[in-house]
Protein backbone atom coordinates (compact mmCIF):
# COMPACT_ATOMS: atom_id res chain seq x y z
CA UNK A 1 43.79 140.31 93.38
CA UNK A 2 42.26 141.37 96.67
CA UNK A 3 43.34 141.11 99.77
CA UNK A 4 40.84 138.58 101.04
CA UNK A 5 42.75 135.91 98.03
CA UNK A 6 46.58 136.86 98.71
CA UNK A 7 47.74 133.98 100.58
CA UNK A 8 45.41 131.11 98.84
CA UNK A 9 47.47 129.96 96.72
CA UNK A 10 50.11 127.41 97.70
CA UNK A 11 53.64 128.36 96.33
CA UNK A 12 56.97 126.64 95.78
CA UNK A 13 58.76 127.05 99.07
CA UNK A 14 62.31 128.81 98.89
CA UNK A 15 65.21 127.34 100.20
CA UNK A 16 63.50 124.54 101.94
CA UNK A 17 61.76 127.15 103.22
CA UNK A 18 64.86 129.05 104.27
CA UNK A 19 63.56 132.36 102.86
CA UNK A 20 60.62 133.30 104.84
CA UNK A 21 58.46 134.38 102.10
CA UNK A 22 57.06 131.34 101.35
CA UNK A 23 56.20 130.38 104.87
CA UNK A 24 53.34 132.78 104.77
CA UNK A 25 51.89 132.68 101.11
CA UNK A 26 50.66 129.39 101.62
CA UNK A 27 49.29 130.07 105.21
CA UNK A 28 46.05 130.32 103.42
CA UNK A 29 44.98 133.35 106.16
CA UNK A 30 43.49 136.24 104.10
CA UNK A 31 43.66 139.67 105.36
CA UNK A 32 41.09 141.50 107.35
CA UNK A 33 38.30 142.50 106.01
CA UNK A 34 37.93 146.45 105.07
CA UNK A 35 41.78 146.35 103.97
CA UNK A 36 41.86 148.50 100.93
CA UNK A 37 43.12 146.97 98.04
CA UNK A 38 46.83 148.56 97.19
CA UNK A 39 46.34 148.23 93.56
CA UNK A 40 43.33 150.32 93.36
CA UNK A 41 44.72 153.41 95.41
CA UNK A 42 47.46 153.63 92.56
CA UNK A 43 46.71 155.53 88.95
CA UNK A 44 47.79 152.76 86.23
CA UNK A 45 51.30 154.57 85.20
CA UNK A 46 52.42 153.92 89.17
CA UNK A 47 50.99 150.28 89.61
CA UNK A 48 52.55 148.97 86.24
CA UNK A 49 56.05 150.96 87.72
CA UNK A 50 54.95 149.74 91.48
CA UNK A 51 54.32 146.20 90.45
CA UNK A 52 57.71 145.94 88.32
CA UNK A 53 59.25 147.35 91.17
CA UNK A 54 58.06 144.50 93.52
CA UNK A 55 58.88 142.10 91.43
CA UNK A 56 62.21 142.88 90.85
CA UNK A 57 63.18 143.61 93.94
CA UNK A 58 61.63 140.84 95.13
CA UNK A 59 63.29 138.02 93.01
CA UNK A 60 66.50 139.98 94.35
CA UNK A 61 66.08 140.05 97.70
CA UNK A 62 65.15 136.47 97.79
CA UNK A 63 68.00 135.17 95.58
CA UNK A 64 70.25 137.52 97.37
CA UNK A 65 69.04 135.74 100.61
CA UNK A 66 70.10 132.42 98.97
CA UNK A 67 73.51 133.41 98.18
CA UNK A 68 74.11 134.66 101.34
CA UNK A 69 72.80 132.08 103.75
CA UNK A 70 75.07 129.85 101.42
CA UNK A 71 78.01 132.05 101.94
CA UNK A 72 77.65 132.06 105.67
CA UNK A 73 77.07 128.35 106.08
CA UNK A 74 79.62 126.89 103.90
CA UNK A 75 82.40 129.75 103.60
CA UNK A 76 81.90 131.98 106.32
CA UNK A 77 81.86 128.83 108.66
CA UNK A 78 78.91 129.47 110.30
CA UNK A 79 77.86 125.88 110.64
CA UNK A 80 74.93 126.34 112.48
CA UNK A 81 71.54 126.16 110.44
CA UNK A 82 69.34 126.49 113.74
CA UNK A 83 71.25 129.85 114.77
CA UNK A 84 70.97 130.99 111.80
CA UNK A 85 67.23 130.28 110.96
CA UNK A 86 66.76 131.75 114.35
CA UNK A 87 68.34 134.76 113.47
CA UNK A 88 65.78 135.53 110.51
CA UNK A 89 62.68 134.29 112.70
CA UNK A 90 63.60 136.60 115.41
CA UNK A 91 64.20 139.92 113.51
CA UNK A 92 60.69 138.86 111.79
CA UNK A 93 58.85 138.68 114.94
CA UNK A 94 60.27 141.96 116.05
CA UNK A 95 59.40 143.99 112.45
CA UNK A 96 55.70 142.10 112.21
CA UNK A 97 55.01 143.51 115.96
CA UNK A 98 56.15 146.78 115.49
CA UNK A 99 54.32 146.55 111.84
CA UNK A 100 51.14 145.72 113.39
CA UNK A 101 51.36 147.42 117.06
CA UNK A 102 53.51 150.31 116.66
CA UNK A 103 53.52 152.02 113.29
CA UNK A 104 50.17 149.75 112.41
CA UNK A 105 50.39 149.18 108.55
CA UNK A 106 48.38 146.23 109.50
CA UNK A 107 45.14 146.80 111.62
CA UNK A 108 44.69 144.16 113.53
CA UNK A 109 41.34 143.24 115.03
CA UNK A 110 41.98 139.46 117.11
CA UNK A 111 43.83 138.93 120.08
CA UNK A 112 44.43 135.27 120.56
CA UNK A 113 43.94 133.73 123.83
CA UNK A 114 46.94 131.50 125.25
CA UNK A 115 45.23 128.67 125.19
CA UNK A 116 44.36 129.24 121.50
CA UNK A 117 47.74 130.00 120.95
CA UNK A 118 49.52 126.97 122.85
CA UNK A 119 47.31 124.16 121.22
CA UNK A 120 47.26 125.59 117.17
CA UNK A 121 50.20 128.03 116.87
CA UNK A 122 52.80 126.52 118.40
CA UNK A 123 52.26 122.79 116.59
CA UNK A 124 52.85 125.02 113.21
CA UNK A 125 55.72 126.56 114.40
CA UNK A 126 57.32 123.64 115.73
CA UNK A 127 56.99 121.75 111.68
CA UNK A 128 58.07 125.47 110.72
CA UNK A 129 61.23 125.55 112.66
CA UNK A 130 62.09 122.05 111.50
CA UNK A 131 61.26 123.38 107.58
CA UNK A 132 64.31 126.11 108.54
CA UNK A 133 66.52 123.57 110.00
CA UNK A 134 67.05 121.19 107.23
CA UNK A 135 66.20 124.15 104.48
CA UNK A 136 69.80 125.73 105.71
CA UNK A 137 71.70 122.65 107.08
CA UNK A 138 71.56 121.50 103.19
CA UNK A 139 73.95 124.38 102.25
CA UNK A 140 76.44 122.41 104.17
CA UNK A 141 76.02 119.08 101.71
CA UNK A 142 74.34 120.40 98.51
CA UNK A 143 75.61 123.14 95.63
CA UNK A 144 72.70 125.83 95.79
CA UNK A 145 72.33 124.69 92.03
CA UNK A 146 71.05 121.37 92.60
CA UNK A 147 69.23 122.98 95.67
CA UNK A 148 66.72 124.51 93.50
CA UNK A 149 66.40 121.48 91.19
CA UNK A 150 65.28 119.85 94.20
CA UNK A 151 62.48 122.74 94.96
CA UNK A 152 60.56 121.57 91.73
CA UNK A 153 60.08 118.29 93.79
CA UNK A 154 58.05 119.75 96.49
CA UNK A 155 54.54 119.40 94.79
CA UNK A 156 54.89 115.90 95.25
CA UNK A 157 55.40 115.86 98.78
CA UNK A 158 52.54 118.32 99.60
CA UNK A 159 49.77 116.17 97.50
CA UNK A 160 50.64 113.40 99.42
CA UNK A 161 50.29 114.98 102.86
CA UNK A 162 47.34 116.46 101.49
CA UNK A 163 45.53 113.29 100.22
CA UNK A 164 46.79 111.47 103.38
CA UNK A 165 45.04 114.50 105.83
CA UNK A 166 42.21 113.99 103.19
CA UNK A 167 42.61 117.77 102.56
CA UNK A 168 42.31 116.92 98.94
CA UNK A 169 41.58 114.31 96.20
CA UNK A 170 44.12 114.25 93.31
CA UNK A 171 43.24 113.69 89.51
CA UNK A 172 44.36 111.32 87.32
CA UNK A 173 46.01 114.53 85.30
CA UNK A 174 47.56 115.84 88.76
CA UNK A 175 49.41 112.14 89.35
CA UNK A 176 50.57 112.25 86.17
CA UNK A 177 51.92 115.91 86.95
CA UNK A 178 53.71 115.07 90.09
CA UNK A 179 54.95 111.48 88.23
CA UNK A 180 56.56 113.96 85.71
CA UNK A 181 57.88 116.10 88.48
CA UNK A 182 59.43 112.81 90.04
CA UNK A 183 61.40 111.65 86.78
CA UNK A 184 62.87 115.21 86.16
CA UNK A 185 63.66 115.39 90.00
CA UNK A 186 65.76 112.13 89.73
CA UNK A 187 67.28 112.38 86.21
CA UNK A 188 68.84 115.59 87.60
CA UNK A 189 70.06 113.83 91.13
CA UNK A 190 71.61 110.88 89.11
CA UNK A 191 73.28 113.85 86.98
CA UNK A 192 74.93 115.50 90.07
CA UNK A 193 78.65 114.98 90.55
CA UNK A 194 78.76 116.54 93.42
CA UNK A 195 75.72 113.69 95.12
CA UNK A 196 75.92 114.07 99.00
CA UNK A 197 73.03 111.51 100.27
CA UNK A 198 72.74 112.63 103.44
CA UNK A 199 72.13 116.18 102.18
CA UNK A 200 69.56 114.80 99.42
CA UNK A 201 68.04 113.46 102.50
CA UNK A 202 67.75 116.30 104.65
CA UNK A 203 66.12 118.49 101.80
CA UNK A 204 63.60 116.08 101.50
CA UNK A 205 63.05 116.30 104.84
CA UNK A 206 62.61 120.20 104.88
CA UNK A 207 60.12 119.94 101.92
CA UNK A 208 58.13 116.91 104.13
CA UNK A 209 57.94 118.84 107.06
CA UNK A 210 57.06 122.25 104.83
CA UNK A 211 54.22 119.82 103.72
CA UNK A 212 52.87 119.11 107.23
CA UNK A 213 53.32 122.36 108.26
CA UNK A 214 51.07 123.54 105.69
CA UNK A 215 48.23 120.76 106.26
CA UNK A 216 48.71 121.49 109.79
CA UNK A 217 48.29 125.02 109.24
CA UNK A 218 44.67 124.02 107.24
CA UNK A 219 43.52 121.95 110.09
CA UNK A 220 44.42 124.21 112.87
CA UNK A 221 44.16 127.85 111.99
CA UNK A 222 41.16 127.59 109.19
CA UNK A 223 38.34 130.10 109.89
CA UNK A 224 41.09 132.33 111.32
CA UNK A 225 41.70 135.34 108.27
CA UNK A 226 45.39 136.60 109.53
CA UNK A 227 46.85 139.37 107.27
CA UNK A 228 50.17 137.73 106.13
CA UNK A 229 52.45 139.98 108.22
CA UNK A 230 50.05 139.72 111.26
CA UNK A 231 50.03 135.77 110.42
CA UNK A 232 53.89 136.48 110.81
CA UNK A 233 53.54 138.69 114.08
CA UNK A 234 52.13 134.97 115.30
CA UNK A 235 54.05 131.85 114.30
CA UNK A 236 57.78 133.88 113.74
CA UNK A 237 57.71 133.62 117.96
CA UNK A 238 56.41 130.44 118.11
CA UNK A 239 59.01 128.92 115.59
CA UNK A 240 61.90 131.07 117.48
CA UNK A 241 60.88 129.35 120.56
CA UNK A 242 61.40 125.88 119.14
CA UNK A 243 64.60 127.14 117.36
CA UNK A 244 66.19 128.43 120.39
CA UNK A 245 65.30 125.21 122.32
CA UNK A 246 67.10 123.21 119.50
CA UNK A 247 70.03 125.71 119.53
CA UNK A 248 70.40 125.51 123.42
CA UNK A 249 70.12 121.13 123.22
CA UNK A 250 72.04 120.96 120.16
CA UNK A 251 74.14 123.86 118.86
CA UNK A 252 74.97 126.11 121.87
CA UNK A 253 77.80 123.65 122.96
CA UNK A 254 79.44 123.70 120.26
CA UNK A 255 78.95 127.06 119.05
CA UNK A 256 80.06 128.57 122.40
CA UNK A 257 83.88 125.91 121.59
CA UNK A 258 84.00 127.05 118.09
CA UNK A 259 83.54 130.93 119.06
CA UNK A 260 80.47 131.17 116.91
CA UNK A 261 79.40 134.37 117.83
CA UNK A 262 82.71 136.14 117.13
CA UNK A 263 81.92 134.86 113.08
CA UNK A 264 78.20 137.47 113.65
CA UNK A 265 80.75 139.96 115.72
CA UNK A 266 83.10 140.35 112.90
CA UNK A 267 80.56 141.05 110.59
CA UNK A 268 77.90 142.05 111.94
CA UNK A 269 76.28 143.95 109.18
CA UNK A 270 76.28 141.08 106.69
CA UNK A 271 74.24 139.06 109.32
CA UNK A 272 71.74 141.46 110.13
CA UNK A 273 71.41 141.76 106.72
CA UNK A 274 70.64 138.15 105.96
CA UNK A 275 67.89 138.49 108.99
CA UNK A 276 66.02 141.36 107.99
CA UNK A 277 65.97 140.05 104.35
CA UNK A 278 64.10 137.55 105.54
CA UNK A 279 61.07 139.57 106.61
CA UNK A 280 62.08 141.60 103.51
CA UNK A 281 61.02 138.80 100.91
CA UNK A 282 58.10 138.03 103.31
CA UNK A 283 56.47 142.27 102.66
CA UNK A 284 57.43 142.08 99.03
CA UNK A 285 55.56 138.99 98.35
CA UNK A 286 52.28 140.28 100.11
CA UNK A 287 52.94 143.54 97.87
CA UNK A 288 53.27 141.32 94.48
CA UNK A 289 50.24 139.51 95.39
CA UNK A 290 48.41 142.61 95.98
CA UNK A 291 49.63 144.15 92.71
CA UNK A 292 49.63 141.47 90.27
CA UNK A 293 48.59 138.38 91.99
CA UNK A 294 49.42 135.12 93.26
CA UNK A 295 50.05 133.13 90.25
CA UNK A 296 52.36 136.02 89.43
CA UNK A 297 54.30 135.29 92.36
CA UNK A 298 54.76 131.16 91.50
CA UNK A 299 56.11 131.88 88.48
CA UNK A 300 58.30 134.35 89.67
CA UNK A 301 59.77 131.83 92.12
CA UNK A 302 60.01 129.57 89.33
CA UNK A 303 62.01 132.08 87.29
CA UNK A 304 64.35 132.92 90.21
CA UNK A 305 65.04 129.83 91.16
CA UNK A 306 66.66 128.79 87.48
CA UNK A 307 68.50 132.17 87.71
CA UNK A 308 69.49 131.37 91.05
CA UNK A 309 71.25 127.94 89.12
CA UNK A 310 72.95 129.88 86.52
CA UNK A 311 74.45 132.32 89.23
CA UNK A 312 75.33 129.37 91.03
CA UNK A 313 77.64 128.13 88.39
CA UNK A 314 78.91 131.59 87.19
CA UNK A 315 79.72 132.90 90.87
CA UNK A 316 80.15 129.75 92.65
CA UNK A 317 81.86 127.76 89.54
CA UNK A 318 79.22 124.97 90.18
CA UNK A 319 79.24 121.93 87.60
CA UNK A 320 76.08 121.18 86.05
CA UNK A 321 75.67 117.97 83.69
CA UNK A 322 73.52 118.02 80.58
CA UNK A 323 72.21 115.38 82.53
CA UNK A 324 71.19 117.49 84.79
CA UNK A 325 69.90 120.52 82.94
CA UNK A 326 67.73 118.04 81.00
CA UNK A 327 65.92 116.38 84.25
CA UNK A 328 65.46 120.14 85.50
CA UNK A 329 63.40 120.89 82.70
CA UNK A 330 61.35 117.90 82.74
CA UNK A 331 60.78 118.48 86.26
CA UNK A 332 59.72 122.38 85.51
CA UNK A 333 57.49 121.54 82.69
CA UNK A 334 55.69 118.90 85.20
CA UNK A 335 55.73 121.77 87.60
CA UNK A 336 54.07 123.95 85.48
CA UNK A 337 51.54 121.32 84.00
CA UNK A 338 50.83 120.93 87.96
CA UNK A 339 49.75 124.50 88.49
CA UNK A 340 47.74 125.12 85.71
CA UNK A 341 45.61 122.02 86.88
CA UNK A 342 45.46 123.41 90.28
CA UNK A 343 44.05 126.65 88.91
CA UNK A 344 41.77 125.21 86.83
CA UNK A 345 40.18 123.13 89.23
CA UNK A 346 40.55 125.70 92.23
CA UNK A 347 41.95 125.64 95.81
CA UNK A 348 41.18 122.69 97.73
CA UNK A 349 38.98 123.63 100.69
CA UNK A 350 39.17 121.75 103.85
CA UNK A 351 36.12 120.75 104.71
CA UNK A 352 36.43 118.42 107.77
CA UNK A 353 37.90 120.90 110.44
CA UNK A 354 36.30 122.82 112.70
CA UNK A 355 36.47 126.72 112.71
CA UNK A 356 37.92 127.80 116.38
CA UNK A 357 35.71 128.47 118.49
CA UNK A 358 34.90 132.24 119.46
CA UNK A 359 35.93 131.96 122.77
CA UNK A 360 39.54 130.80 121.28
CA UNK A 361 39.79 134.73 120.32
CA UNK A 362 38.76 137.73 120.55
CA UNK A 363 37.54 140.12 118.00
CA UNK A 364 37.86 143.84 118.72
CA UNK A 365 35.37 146.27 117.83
CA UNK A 366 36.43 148.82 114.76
CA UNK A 367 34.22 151.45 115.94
CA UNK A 368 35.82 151.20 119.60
CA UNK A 369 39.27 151.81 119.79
CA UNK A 370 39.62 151.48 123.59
CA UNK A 371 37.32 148.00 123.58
CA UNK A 372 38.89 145.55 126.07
CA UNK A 373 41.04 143.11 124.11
CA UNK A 374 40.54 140.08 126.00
CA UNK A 375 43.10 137.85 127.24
CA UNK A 376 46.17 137.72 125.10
């Protein structure tokens, strides 16, 4: 798949969009034009071993990701899901900058203005840092088990915000999808021992907000074609902005009582490492896209997130009713009846918003390095 289709296709987001990966393969922001294609600079014995790679490591990273996020919220006692969101979003904005303006593996040709960037960007990133918030604060309720049960839900939400922003129409085969989707999604909640309502709530509303975000994202930024990682270089600093506000209303208090920071001091390593993974599952995504392609990456996410069940209940001794395992399945087969009707009939185009205008950015010359950038 070329560049110019990576980040099309919507995707099932991780973790109530806890791992950053999926925040930017549904931005729908394809990369610049003139990127060379990765898969064609590779002789076939390297992509097959390249594209294995990528896969593999990223179903690993990102499941790794899980387990630890869940380690540090509910054992570690870092009860913080803000902080700790804002942790990943940071080191992301710091690696997609120097990505794109130091060591530039992504060239980047648009400089946006401030005004631009105040009245599209930050809106996104504000429904983004929510999506973080409630994606980690359900650690602190919810086994990750029944976590990814929920996941399979999440097509539901976004047709709705989608045929509420009139964004898209849905078929009488894609209701009956999404109605499968719902049955499968409650057998396996009335199945849970462990039921916490308040954290079945606030996963629901991580995948709500992860569905405005990405209509908002539609509306706002279409006509715009961002490289993921320069897409990244973008909203990451927006959505740390709102997550720091929320940290300094909300959190700080409390964190600065409880001696928060001496849980990252003590180990530092492990929480660095849960940050940078992060932006790790975000570049190996883009890579799988670019080697195999899109769909490849949905049902990878698919795939990892039943593994990440089963290592859920071997390493975290979670219970899981037949109950259960039988409404997951139901709600995977309706997830995978739902995606094969999206492919057939195509990506829904928006066709009501209005590209930004050119003086919202500025596009810099490729055949003049030192052209004036504009106001940034």
């Amino acid at each position: 798949m070329s560049a110019a289709e990576a980040a099309k296709v919507p995707s099932t987001p991780q973790n109530g969009e806890t791992e950053q990966s999926q925040l930017l393969s549904e931005q729908r922001l394809p990369s610049p034009r003139g990127q060379k294609s990765m898969a064609k600079a590779l002789s076939p014995a390297m992509l097959r071993a390249a594209t294995v790679g990528a896969c593999v490591g990223w179903m690993a990273v990102s499941s790794g990701l899980i387990m630890i996020n869940k380690y540090l919220m509910s054992t570690d006692g870092f009860h913080y899901p803000m902080a700790l969101s804002c942790l990943g979003m940071l080191f992301s904005s710091v690696a997609s900058w120097f990505a794109c303006r130091v060591i530039k593996v992504v060239e980047v040709n648009r400089v946006l203005t401030w005004r631009f960037y105040f009245a599209r960007i930050l809106p996104v990133g504000f429904f983004m840092a929510l999506t973080l918030h409630f994606g980690n604060i359900v650690y602190l309720y919810l086994t990750v088990s029944f976590i990814q049960m929920l996941k399979a839900f999440t097509p539901i939400i976004t047709m709705l915000a989608l045929f509420v922003a009139r964004l898209e129409d849905p078929s009488q085969r894609l209701i009956v999808a999404v109605l499968l989707i719902a049955l499968g999604t409650a057998m396996a909640s009335y199945g849970e021992v462990n039921m916490s309502w308040l954290g079945l709530t606030f996963m629901f509303a991580s995948e709500t907000f992860e569905a405005i975000r990405l209509v908002m994202t539609q509306m706002l930024l279409v006509g715009l074609k961002f490289h993921p990682i320069e897409g990244l270089m973008y909203l990451a600093p927006a959505c740390s902005l709102w997550l720091l506000l929320g940290i300094a209303l909300v959190e700080w208090p409390r964190m600065a009582e409880e001696g928060a920071l001496g849980l990252i001091a003590a180990k530092p390593l492990l929480y660095m490492s849960a940050a940078a993974m992060g932006f790790g599952v975000n570049s190996l995504a883009y890579i799988v896209i670019q080697l195999a392609s899109s769909l490849t990456l949905k049902v990878l996410g698919t795939v990892k997130n039943a593994l990440v069940v089963w290592m859920g209940i071997i390493f975290l001794a979670e219970l899981v009713t037949p109950l259960q395992g039988l409404g997951y399945a139901v709600s995977l087969a309706g997830f995978f009846w739902y995606n094969y009707i999206k492919m057939q009939k195509g990506t829904p185009s928006a066709a009501t918003p209005t590209p930004p205008r050119r003086s919202d950015y500025t596009i810099v010359s490729e055949r003049d390095p030192g052209a004036q950038k504009g106001e940034v």
